[in-house]
C-alpha atoms as a PDB file:
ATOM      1  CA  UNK A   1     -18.941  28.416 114.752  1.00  0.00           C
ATOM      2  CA  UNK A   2     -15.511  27.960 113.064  1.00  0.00           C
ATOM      3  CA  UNK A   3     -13.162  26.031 115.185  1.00  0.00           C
ATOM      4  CA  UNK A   4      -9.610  26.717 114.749  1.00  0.00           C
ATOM      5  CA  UNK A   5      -6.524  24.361 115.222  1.00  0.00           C
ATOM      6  CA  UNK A   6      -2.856  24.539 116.435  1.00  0.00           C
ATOM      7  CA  UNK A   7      -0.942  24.799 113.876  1.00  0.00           C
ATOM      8  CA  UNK A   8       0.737  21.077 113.209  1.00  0.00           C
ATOM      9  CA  UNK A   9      -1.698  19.375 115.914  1.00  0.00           C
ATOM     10  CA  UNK A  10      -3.959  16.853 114.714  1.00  0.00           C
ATOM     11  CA  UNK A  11      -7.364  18.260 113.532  1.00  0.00           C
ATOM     12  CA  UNK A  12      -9.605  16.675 116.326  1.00  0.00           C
ATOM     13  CA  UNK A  13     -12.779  18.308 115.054  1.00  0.00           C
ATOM     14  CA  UNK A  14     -16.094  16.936 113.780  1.00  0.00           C
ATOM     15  CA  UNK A  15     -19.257  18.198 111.885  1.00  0.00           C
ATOM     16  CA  UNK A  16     -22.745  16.705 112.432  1.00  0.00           C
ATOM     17  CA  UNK A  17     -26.015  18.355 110.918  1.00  0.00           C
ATOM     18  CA  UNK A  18     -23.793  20.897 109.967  1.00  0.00           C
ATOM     19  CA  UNK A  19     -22.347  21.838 113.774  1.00  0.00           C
ATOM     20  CA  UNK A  20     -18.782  22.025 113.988  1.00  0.00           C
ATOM     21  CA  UNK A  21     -17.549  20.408 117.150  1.00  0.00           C
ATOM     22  CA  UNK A  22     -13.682  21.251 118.339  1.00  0.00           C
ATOM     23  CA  UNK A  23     -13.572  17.134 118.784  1.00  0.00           C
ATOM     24  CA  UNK A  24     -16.093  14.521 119.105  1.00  0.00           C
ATOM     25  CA  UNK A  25     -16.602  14.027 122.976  1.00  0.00           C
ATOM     26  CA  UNK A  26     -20.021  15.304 124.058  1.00  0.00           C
ATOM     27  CA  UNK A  27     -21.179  15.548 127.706  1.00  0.00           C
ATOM     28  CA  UNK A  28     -23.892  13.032 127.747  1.00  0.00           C
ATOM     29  CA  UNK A  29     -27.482  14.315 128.984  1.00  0.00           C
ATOM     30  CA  UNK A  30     -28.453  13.353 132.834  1.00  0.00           C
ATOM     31  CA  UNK A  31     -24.726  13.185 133.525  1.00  0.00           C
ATOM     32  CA  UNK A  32     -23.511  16.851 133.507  1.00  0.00           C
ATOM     33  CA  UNK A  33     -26.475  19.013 135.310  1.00  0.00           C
ATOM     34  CA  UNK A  34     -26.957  22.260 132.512  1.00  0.00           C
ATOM     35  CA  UNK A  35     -23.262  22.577 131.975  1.00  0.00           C
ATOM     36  CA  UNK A  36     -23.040  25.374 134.292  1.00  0.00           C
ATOM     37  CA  UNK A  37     -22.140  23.171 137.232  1.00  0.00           C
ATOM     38  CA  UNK A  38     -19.059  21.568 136.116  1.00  0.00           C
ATOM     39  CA  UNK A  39     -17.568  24.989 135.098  1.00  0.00           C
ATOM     40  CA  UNK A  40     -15.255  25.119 138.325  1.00  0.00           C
ATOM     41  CA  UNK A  41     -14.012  21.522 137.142  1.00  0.00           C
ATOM     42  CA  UNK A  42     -14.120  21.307 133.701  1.00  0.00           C
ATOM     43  CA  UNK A  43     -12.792  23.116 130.845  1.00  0.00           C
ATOM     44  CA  UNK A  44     -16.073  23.351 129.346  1.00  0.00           C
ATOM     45  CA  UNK A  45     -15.010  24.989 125.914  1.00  0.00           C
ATOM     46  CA  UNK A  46     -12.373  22.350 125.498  1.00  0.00           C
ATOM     47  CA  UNK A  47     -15.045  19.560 125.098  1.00  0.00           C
ATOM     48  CA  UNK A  48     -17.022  19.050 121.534  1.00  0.00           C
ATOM     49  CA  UNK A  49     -20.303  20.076 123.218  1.00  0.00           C
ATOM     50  CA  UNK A  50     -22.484  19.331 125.994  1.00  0.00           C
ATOM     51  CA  UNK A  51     -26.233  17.983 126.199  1.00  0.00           C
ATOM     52  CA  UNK A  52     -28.279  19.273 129.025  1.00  0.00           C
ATOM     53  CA  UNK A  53     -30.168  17.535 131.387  1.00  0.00           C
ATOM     54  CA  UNK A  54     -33.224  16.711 129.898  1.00  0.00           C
ATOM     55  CA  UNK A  55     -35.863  19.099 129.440  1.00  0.00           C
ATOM     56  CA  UNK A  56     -40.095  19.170 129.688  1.00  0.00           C
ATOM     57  CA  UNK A  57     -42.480  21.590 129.472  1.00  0.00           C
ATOM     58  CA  UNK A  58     -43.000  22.374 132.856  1.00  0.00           C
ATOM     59  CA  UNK A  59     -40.776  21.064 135.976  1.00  0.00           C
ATOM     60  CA  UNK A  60     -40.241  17.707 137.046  1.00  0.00           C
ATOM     61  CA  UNK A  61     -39.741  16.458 140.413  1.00  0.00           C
ATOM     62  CA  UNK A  62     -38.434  12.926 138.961  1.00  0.00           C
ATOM     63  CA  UNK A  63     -38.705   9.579 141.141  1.00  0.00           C
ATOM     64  CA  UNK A  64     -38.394   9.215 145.114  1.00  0.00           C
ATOM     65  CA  UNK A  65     -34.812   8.010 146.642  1.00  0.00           C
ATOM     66  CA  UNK A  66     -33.061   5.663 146.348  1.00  0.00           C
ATOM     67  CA  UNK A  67     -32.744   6.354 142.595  1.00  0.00           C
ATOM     68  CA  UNK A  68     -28.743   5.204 142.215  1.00  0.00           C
ATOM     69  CA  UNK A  69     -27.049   2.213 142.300  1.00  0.00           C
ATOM     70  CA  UNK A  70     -23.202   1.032 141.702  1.00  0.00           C
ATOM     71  CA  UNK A  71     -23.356  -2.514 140.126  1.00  0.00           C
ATOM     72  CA  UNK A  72     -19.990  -4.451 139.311  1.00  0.00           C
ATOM     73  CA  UNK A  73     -19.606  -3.051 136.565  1.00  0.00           C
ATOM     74  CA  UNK A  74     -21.788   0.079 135.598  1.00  0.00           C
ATOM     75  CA  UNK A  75     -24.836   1.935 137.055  1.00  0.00           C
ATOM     76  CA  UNK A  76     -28.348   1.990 137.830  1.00  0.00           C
ATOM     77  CA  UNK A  77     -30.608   5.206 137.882  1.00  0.00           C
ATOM     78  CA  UNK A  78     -34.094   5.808 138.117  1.00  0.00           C
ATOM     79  CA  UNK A  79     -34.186  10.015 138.221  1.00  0.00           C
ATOM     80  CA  UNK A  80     -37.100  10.356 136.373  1.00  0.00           C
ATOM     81  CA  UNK A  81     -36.072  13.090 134.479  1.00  0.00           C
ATOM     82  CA  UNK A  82     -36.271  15.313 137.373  1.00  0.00           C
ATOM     83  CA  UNK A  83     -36.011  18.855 135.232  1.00  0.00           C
ATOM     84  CA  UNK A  84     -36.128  22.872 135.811  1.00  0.00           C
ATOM     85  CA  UNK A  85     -38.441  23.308 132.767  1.00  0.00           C
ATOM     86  CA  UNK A  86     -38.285  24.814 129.770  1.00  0.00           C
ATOM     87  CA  UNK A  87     -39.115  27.892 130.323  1.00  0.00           C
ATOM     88  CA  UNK A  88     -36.519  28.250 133.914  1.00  0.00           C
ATOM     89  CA  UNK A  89     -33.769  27.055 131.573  1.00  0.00           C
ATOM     90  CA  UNK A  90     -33.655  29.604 128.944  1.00  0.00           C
ATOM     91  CA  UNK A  91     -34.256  31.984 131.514  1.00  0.00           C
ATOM     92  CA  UNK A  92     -31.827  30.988 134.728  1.00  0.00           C
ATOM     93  CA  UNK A  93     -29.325  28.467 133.188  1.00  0.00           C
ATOM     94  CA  UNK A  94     -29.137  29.252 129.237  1.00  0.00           C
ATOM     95  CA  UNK A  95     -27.856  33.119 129.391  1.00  0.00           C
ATOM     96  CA  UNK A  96     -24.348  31.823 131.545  1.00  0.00           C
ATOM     97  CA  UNK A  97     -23.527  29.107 129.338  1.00  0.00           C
ATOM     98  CA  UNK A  98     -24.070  31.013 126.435  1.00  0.00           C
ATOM     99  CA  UNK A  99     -21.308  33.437 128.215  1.00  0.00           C
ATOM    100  CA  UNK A 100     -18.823  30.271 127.049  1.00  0.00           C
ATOM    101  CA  UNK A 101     -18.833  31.223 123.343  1.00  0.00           C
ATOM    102  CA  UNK A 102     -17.199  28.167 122.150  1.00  0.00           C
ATOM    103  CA  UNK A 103     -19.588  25.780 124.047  1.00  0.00           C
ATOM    104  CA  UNK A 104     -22.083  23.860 121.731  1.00  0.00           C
ATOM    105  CA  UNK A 105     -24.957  24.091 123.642  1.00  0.00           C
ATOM    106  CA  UNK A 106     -27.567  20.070 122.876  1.00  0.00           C
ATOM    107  CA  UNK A 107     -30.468  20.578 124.815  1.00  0.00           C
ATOM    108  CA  UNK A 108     -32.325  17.374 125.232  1.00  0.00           C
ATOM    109  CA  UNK A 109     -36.112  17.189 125.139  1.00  0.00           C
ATOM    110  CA  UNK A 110     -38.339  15.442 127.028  1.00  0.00           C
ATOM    111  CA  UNK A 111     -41.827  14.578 126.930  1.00  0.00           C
ATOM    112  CA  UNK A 112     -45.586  12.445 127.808  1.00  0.00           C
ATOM    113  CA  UNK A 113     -47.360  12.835 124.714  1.00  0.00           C
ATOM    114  CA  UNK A 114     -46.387  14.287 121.154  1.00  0.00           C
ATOM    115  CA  UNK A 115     -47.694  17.655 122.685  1.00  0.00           C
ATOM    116  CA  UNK A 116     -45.433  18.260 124.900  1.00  0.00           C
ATOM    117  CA  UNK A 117     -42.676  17.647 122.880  1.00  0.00           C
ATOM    118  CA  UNK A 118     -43.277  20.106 120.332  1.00  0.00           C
ATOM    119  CA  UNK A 119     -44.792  23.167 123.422  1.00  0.00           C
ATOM    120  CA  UNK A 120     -41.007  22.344 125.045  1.00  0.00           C
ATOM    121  CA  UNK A 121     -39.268  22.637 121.765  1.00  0.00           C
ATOM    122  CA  UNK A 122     -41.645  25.888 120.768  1.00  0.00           C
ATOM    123  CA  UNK A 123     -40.643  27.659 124.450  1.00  0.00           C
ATOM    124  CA  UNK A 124     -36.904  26.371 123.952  1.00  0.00           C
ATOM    125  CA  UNK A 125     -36.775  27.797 120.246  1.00  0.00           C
ATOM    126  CA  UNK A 126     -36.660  31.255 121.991  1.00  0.00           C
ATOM    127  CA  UNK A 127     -33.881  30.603 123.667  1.00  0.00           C
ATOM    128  CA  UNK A 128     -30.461  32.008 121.710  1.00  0.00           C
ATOM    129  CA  UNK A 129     -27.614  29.931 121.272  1.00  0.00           C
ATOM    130  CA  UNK A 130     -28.899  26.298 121.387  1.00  0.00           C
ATOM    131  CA  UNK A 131     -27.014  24.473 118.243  1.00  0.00           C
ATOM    132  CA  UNK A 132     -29.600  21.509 118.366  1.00  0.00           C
ATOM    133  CA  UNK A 133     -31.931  19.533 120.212  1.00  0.00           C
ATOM    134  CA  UNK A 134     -31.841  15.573 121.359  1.00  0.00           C
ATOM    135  CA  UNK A 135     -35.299  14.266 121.739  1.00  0.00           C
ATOM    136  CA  UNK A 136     -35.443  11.491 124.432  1.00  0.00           C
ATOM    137  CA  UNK A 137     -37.480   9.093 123.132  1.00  0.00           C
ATOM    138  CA  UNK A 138     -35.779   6.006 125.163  1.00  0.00           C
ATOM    139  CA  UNK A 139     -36.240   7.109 128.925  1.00  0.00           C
ATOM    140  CA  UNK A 140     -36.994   3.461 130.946  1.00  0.00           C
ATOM    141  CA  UNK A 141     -37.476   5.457 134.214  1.00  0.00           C
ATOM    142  CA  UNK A 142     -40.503   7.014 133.729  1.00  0.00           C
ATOM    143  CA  UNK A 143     -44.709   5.850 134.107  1.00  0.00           C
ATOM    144  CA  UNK A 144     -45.425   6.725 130.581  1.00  0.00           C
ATOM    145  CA  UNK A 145     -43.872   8.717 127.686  1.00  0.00           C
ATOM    146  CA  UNK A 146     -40.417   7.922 127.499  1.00  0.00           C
ATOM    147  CA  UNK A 147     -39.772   4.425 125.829  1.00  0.00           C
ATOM    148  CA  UNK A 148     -42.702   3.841 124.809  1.00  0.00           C
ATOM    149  CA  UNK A 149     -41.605   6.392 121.950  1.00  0.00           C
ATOM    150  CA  UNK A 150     -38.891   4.858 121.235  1.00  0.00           C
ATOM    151  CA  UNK A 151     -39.598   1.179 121.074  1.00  0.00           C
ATOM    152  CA  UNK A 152     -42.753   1.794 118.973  1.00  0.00           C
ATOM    153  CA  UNK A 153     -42.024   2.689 115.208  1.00  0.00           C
ATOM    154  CA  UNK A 154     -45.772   4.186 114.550  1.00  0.00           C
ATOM    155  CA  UNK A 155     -45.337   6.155 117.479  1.00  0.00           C
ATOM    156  CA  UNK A 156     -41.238   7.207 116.989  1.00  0.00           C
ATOM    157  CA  UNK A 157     -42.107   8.345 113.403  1.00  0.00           C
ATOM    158  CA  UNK A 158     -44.916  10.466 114.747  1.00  0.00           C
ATOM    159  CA  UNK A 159     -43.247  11.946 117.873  1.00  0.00           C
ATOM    160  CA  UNK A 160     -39.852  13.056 115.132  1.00  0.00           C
ATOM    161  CA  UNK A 161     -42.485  14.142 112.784  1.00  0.00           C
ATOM    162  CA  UNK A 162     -44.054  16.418 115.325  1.00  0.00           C
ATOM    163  CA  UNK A 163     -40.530  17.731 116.536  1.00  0.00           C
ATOM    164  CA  UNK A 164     -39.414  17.982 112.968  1.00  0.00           C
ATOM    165  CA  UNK A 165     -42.457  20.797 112.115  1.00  0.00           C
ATOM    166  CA  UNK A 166     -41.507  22.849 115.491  1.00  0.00           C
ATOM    167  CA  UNK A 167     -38.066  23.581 114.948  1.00  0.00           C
ATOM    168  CA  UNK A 168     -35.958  24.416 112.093  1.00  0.00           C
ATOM    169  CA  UNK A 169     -32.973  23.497 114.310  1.00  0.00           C
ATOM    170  CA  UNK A 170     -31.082  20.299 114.114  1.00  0.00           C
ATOM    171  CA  UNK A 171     -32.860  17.384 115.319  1.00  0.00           C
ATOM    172  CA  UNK A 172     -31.270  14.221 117.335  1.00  0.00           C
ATOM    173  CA  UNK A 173     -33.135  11.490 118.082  1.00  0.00           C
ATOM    174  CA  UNK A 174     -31.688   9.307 121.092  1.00  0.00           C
ATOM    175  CA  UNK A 175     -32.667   5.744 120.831  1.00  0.00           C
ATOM    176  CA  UNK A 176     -33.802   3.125 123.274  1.00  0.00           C
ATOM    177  CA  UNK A 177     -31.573  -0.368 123.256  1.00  0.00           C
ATOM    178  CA  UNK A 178     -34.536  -2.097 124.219  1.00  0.00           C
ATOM    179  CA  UNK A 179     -36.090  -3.063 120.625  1.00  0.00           C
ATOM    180  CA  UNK A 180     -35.795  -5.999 118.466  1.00  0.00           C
ATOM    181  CA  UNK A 181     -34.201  -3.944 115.609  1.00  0.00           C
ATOM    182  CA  UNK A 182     -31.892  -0.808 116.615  1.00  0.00           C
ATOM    183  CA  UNK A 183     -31.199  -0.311 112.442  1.00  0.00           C
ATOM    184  CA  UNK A 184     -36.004  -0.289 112.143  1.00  0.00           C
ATOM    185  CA  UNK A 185     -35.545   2.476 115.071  1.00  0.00           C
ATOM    186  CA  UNK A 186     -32.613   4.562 113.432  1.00  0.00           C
ATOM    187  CA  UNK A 187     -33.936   4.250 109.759  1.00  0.00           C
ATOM    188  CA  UNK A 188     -37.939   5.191 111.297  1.00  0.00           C
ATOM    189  CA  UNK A 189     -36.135   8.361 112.380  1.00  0.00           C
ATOM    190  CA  UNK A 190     -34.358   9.488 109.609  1.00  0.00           C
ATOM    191  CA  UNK A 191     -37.436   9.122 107.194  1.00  0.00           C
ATOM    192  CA  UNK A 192     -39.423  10.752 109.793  1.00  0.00           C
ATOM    193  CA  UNK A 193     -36.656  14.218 109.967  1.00  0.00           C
ATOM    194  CA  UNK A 194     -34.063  13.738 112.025  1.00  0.00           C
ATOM    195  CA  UNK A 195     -30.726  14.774 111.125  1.00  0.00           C
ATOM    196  CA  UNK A 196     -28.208  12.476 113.705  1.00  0.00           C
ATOM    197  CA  UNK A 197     -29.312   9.363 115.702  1.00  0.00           C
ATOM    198  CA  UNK A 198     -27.654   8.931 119.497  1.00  0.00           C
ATOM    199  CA  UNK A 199     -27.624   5.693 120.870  1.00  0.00           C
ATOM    200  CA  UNK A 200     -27.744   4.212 123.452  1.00  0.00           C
ATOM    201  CA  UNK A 201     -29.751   4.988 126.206  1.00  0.00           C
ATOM    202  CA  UNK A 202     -29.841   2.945 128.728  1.00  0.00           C
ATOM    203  CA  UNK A 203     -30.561  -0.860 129.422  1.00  0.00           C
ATOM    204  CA  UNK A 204     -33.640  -1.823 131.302  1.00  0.00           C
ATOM    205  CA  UNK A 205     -32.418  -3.420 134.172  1.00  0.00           C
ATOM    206  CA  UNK A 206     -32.935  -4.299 138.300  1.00  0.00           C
ATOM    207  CA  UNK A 207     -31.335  -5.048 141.606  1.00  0.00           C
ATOM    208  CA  UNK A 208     -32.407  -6.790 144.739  1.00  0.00           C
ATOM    209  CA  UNK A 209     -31.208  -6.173 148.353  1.00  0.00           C
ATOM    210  CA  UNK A 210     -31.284  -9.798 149.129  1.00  0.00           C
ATOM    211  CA  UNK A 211     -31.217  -8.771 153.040  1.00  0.00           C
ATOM    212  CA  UNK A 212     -34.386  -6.901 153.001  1.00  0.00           C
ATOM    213  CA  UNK A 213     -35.971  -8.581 149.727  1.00  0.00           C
ATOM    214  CA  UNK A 214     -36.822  -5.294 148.634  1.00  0.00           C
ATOM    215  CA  UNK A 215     -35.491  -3.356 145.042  1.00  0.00           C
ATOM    216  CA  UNK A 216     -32.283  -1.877 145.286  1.00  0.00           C
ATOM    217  CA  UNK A 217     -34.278   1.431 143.530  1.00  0.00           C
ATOM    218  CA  UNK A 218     -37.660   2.672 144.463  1.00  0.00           C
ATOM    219  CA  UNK A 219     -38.831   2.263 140.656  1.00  0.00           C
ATOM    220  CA  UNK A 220     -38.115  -1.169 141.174  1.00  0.00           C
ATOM    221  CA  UNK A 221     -36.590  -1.096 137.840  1.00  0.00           C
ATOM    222  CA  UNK A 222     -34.166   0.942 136.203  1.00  0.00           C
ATOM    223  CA  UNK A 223     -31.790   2.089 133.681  1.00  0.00           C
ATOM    224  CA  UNK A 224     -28.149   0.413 133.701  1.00  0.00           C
ATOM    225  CA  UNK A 225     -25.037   2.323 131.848  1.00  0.00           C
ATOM    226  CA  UNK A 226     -21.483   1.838 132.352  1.00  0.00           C
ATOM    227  CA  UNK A 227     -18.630  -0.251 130.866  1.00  0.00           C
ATOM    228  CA  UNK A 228     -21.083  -3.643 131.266  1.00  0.00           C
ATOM    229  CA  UNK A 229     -23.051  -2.147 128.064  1.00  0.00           C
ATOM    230  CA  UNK A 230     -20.540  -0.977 125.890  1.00  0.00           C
ATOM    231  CA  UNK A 231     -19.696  -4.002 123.756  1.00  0.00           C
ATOM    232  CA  UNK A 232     -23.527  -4.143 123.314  1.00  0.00           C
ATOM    233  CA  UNK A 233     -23.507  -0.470 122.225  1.00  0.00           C
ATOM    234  CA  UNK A 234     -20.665  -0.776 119.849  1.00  0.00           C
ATOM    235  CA  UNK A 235     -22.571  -3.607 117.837  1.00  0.00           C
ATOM    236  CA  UNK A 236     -26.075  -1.341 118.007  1.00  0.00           C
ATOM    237  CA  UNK A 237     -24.171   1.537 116.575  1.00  0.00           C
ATOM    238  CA  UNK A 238     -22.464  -0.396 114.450  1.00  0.00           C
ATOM    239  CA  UNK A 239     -25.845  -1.768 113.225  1.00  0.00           C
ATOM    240  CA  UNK A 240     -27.558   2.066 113.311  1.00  0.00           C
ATOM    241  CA  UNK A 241     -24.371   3.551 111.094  1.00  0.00           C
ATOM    242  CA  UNK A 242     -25.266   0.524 108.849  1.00  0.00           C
ATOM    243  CA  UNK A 243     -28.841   1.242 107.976  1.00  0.00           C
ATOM    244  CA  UNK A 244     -28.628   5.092 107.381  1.00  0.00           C
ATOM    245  CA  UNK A 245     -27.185   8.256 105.757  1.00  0.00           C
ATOM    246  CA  UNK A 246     -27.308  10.586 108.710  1.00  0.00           C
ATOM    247  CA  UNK A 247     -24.857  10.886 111.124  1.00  0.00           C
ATOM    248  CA  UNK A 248     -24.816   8.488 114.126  1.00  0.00           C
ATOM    249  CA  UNK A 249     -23.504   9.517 118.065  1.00  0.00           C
ATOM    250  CA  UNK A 250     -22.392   6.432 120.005  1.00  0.00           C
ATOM    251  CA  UNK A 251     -22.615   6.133 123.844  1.00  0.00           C
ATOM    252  CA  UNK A 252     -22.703   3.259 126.302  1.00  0.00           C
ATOM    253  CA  UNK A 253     -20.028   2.787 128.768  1.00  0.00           C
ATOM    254  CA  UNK A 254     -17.440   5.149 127.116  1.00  0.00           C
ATOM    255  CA  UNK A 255     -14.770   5.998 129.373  1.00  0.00           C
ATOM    256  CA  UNK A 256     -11.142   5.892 127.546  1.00  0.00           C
ATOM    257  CA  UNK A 257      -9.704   7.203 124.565  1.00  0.00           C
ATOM    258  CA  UNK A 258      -9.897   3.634 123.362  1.00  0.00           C
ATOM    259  CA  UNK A 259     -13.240   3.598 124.007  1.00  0.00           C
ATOM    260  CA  UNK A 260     -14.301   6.558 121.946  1.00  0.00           C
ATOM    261  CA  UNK A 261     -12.160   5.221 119.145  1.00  0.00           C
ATOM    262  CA  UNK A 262     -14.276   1.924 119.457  1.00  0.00           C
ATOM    263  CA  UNK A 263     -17.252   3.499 118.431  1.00  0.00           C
ATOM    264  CA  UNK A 264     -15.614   5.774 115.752  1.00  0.00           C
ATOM    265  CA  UNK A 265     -14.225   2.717 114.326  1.00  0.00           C
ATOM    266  CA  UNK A 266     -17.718   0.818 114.508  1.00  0.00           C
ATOM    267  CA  UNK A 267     -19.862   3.976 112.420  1.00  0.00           C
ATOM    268  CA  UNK A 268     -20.126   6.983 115.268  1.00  0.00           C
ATOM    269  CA  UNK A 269     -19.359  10.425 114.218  1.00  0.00           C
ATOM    270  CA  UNK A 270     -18.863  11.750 117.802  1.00  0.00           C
ATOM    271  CA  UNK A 271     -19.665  10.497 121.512  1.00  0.00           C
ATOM    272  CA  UNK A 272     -21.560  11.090 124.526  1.00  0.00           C
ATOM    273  CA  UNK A 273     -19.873  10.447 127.782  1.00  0.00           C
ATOM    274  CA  UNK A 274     -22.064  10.017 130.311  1.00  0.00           C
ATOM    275  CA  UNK A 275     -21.691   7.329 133.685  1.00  0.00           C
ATOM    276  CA  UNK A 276     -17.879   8.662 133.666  1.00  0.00           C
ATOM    277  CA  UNK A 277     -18.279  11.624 134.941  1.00  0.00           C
ATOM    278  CA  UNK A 278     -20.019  10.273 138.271  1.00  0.00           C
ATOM    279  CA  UNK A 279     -16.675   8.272 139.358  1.00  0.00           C
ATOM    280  CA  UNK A 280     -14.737  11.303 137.649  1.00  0.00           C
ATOM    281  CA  UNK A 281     -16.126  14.774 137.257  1.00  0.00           C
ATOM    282  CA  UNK A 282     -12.922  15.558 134.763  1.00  0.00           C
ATOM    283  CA  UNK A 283     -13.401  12.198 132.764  1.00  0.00           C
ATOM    284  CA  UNK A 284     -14.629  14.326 129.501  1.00  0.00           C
ATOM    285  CA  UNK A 285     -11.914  16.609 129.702  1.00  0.00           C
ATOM    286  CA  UNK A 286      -9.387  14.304 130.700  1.00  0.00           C
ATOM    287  CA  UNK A 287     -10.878  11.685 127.190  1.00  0.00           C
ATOM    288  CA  UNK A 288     -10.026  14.927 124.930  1.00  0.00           C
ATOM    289  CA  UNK A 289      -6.336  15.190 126.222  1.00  0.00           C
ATOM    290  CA  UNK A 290      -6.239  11.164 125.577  1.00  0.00           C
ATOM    291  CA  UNK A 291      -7.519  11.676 122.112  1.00  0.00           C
ATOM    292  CA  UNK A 292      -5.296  14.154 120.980  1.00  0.00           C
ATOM    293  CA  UNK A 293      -2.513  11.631 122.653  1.00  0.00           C
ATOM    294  CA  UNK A 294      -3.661   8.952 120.594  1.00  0.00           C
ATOM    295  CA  UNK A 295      -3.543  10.946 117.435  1.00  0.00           C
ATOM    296  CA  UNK A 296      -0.006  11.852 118.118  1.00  0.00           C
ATOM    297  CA  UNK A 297       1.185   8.376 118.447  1.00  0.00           C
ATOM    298  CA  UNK A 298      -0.583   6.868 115.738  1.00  0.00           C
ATOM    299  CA  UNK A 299       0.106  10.083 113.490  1.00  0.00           C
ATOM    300  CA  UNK A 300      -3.829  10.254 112.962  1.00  0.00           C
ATOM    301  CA  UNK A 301      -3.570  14.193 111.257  1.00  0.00           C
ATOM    302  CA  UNK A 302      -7.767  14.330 110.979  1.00  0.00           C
ATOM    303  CA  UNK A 303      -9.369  12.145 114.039  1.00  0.00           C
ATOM    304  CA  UNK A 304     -13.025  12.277 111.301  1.00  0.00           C
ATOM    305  CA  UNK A 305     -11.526  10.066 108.982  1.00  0.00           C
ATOM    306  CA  UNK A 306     -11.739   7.172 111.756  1.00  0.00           C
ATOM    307  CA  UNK A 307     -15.286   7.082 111.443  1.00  0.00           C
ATOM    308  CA  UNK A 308     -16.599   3.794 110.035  1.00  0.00           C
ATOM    309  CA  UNK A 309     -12.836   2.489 109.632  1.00  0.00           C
ATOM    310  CA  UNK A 310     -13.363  -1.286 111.075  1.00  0.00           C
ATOM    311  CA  UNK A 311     -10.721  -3.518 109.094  1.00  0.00           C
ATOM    312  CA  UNK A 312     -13.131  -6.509 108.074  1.00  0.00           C
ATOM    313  CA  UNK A 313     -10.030  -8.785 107.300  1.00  0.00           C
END
C-alpha cells in the first residue's frame, strides 16, 4: 500500500515490518470490536490501522458479568477474550473491512496451547487482506494460555517460534507488563521471529466493593489500562526500544497527541489506542487531527523522525 500526502502537509506516515501506515495511531485490539462497528463513527481509513479483537480457533464466550470497571484513573476488564473465531471472521467480518481499501487490517491472535496458535493463524492465512498478525501472549483475564506465554521466556520463544513457521506474514508479538525484565521479553521475541514488539498489555490488577465485600469483577482479578499506566508504559517501551533492532508499538493509557508523542519520543514507532475509545468512540480519529496539529506548530515536516528522539541533557 503506498500512502500518499497533501502536498506541503507534514508526512505523518510510518513503516513497520515493511507496512506503510498513513500515521502511527493504531486502534488497539479489545477496544474497537472488528473495525466494522465504528464505521458509522469513525473515519476508519484516516487512522494508521486497526487491530481486531482478538482471535482463537474456535469461538469464545469470554468471562461472566460484571467484567468492567471505571477506577480513578483508568479501567478494569476481565472479557476473556470473548471472540467470533477464526474461521466466522474471515468469513462474516473480514470481506467488509477489506471493502475500506486503505484500512491496514492487524488481526490479533489468541490462544491455550502453542497449537492453537498456529491452527488460528493457518485458518486466518486464508483470509485476503490481513497486513499482519499480533499474537497475544500477555492476556491476565484468562484460566490458562494467555500470560503465562508471555511472562515465561522458554515458553514465549516457543509460542513465536511456532507462529513464526505458520505464516509468512508479519509477526507482532504483544507483551505482558507483568515480568521482571520487559527488554528479556522483547529481545526472547525477536530471536525467536518476530518482526515488531507491542507493549503493553495490561496491568494485573483488582477492586473490592467494600459494601458487599465481594470483587468489583467476577474474575476477581483483572486487567487495568488507562492514563494510571502510562508513565509505566513509557519507561517499558523505552526499555523494549533499548534492547532490540525491530520495531517497537507503544500503548498504555494513550489518549492525546502529547501522549502519542511520549512514546515516539521514548523508542515507539507507532501506537495503539485502546481504553480511549470507551469514554470517546472518536478518540483515534480525533488523536490523528491532533497530530497533524502538532506537526504544524512545531514545523515537524516527517512525524518518523520523532522516534527515539528523548533529549538526554
Amino acid at each position: 500500500m503506498t500512502i500518499s500526502q497533501t502536498p506541503g502537509a507534514p508526512d505523518m506516515s510510518v513503516t513497520i515490518a515493511g507496512i506503510e501506515l498513513r500515521n502511527p495511531v493504531i486502534a488497539a485490539s479489545g477496544t474497537f470490536g472488528y473495525g466494522v462497528e465504528f464505521d458509522d463513527v469513525v473515519h476508519l481509513e484516516k487512522l494508521g490501522g486497526i487491530v481486531v479483537k482478538g482471535l482463537s480457533r474456535e469461538p469464545m464466550a469470554g468471562n461472566p458479568p460484571p467484567r468492567l470497571y471505571e477506577t480513578a484513573a483508568g479501567m478494569l476488564n476481565a472479557i476473556g477474550l470473548q471472540n467470533i473465531g477464526a474461521r466466522a471472521f474471515i468469513e462474516e467480518k473480514l470481506p467488509a473491512l477489506r471493502q475500506k481499501r486503505k484500512v491496514v487490517i492487524i488481526a490479533n491472535v489468541f490462544g491455550y496451547t502453542r497449537e492453537d496458535y498456529e491452527r488460528t493463524i493457518q485458518i486466518l492465512n486464508e483470509g485476503e487482506g490481513i497486513a499482519a498478525y499480533e499474537l497475544n501472549v500477555s492476556c491476565p483475564n484468562t484460566a490458562q494460555g494467555g500470560m503465562q506465554f508471555g511472562s515465561d521466556p522458554r515458553l514465549l520463544d516457543e509460542v513465536v517460534s511456532t507462529a513464526r513457521r505458520a505464516t509468512q506474514r508479519p509477526l507482532i508479538v504483544k507483551l505482558s507488563p507483568n515480568v521482571t525484565s520487559i527488554a528479556q521479553m522483547a529481545r526472547v521475541s525477536q530471536e525467536a521471529g518476530a518482526n515488531v514488539v507491542s507493549l503493553v498489555n495490561t496491568f494485573m490488577a483488582m477492586a473490592i466493593d467494600t459494601e458487599t465485600r465481594k470483587p468489583r469483577i467476577s474474575n476477581v482479578t483483572a486487567g487495568l489500562s488507562g492514563p494510571a499506566i502510562k508513565p509505566i508504559a513509557v519507561r517499558m517501551v523505552y526499555d523494549a526500544a533499548h534492547a532490540v533492532k525491530i520495531p517497537v508499538v507503544g500503548m498504555g493509557g494513550i489518549s492525546t497527541a502529547s501522549d502519542v508523542i511520549e512514546f515516539l519520543l521514548a523508542g515507539a514507532a507507532a501506537v495503539q489506542i485502546g481504553t480511549a475509545s470507551y469514554w470517546d468512540p472518536c478518540a483515534t480519529e480525533k488523536i490523528v487531527d491532533e497530530l497533524n496539529k502538532y506537526c504544524v506548530d512545531h514545523e515537524i515536516g516527517r512525524l518518523a523522525e520523532l522516534t527515539g528522539g528523548l533529549v538526554m541533557d
